[in-house]
Protein backbone atom coordinates (compact mmCIF):
# COMPACT_ATOMS: atom_id res chain seq x y z
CA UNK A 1 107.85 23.54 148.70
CA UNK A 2 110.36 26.30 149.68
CA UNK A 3 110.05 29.93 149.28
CA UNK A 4 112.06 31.87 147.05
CA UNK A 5 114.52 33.00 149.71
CA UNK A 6 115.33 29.40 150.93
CA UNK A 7 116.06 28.50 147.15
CA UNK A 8 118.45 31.54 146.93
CA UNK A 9 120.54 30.15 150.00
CA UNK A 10 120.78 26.55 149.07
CA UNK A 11 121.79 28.45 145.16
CA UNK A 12 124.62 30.32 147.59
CA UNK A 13 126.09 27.57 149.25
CA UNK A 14 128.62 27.03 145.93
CA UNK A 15 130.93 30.32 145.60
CA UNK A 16 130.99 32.15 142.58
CA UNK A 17 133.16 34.36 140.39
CA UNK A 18 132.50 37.74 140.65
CA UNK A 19 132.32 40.24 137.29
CA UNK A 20 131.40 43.99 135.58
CA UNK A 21 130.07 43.21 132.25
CA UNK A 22 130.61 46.98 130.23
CA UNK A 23 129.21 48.43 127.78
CA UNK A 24 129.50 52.39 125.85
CA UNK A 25 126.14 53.15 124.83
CA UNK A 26 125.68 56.74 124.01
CA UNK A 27 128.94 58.03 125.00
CA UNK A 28 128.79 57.02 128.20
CA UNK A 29 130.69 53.81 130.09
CA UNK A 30 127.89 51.13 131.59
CA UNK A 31 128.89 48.30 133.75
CA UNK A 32 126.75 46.22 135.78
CA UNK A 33 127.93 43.53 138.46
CA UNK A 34 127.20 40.16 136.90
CA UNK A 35 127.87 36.65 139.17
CA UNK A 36 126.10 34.42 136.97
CA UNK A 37 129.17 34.01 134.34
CA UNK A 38 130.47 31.10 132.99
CA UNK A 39 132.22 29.67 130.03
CA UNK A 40 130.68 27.70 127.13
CA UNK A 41 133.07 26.71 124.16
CA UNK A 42 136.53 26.64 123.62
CA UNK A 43 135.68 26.44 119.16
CA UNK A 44 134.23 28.76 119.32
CA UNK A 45 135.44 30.74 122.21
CA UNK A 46 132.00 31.45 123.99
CA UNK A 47 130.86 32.72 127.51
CA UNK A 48 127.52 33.23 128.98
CA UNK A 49 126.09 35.69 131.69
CA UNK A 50 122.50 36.23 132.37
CA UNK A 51 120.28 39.85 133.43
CA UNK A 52 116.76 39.80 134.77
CA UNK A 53 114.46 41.03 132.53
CA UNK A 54 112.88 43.41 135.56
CA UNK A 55 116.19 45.60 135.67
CA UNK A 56 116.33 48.77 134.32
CA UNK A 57 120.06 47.90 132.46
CA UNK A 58 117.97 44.74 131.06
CA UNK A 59 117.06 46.51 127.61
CA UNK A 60 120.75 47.84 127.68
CA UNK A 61 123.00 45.03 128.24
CA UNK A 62 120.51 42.65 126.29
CA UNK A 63 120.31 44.50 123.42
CA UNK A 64 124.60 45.13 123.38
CA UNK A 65 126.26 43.67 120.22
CA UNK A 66 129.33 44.55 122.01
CA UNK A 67 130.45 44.16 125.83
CA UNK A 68 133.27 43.25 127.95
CA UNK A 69 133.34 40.72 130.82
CA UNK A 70 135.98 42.43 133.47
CA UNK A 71 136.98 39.21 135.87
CA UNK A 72 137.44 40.96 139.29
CA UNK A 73 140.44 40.70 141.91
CA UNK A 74 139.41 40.29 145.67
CA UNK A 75 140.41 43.40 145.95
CA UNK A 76 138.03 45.30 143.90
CA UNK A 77 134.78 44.15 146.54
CA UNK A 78 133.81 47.91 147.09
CA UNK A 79 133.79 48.04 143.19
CA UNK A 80 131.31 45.29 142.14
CA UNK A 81 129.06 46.50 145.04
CA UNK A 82 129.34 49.99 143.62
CA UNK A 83 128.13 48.62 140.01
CA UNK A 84 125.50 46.77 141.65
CA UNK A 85 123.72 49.86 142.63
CA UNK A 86 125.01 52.71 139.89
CA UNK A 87 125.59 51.80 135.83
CA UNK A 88 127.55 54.95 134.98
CA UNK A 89 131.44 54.31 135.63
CA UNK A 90 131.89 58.12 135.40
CA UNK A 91 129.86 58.24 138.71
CA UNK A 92 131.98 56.44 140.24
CA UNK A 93 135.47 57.95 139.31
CA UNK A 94 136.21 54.24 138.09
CA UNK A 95 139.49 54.01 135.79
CA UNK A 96 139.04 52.37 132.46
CA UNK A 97 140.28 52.38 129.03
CA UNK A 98 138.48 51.64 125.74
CA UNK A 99 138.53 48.03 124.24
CA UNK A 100 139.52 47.53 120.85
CA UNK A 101 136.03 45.91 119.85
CA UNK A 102 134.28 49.05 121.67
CA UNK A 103 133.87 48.49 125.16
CA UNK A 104 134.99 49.75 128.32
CA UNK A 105 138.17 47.64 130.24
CA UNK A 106 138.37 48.42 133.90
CA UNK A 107 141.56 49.20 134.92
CA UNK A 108 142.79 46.94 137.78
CA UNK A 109 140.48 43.53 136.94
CA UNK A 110 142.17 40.30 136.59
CA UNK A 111 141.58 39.76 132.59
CA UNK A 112 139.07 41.26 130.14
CA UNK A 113 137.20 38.90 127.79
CA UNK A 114 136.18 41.74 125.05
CA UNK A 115 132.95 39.56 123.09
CA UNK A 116 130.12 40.53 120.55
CA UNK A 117 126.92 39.22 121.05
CA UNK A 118 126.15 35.69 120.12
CA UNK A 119 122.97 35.09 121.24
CA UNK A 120 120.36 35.61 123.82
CA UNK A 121 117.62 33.07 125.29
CA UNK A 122 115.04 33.61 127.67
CA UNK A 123 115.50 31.99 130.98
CA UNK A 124 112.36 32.61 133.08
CA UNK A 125 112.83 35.73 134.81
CA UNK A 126 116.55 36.15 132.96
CA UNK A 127 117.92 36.48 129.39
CA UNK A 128 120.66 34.56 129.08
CA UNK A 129 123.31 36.74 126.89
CA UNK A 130 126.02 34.13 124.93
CA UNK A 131 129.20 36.01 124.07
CA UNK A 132 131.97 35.18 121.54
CA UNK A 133 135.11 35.75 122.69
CA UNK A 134 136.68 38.50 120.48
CA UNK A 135 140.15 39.00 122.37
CA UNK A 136 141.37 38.84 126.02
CA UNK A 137 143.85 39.91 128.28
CA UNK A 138 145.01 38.40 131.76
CA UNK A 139 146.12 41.49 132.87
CA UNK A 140 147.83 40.63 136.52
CA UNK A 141 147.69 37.75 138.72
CA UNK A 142 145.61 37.92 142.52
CA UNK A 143 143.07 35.92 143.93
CA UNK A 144 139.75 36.55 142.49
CA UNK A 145 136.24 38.09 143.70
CA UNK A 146 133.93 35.39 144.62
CA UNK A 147 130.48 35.65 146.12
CA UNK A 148 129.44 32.54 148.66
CA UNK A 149 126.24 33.04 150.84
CA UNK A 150 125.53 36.52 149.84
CA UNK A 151 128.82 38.03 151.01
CA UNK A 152 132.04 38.64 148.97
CA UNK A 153 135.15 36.96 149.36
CA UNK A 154 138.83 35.93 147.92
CA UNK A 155 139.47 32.75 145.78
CA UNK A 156 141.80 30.16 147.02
């Protein structure tokens, strides 16, 4: 059988889109880097993303009735990598504005998909966090983030 790093790479061999899920909690903007989005329904409009239950944003993002999934440009590489390591968007002198359903929209992502929680299931070492799709915004048009074998790229 495997180890758990051989499963990773064969899991890396298929690119992915690359986005900051956001929340407010307390005052403060939260975003986290988040590759494991997809979407679920069209009636109703729903999305999915999952966080491992040993993070320390797990309890956070989990327990979120509101958050926004921020679809990232190519362009914005040094930005998901900065969310990866630091929640706090004030930290990292990030531009944003506030949602209309309460969470932050980073300024300069492709489109925002602004969502209230659904539902969340366990998924072994994940929770898998369903969305609904509140509003959205494609706000310009670039090639997208992706990440293929552990390294960040453009779509297309």
């Amino acid at each position: 059988m495997p180890d758990s790093r051989e499963y990773r790479d064969a899991l890396a061999i298929l690119p992915t889109g690359v986005t900051i899920v956001t929340v407010m909690q307390g005052g403060a903007a939260l975003g986290m880097t988040v590759n494991s989005f997809t979407s679920v329904s069209l009636q109703p409009r729903l999305i999915l993303w999952s966080v491992g239950k040993d993070s320390e944003r797990h309890a956070t993002f989990a327990g979120a009735e509101r958050f926004a999934v921020n679809i990232l440009a190519a362009d914005q590489a040094a930005l998901a990598r900065a969310c990866a390591d630091e929640a706090r968007l004030d930290k990292l002198d990030l531009a944003w504005t506030p949602g209309d359903h309460g969470a932050p929209l980073i300024t300069g992502a492709l489109a925002h998909l602004q969502c209230r929680r659904y539902a969340v299931h366990p998924g072994g070492d994940h929770d898998i966090l369903v969305g609904e799709v509140l509003d959205f915004d494609v706000a310009r048009d670039a090639p997208a983030l992706v990440f293929h074998r552990s390294r960040y790229g453009a779509s297309g």
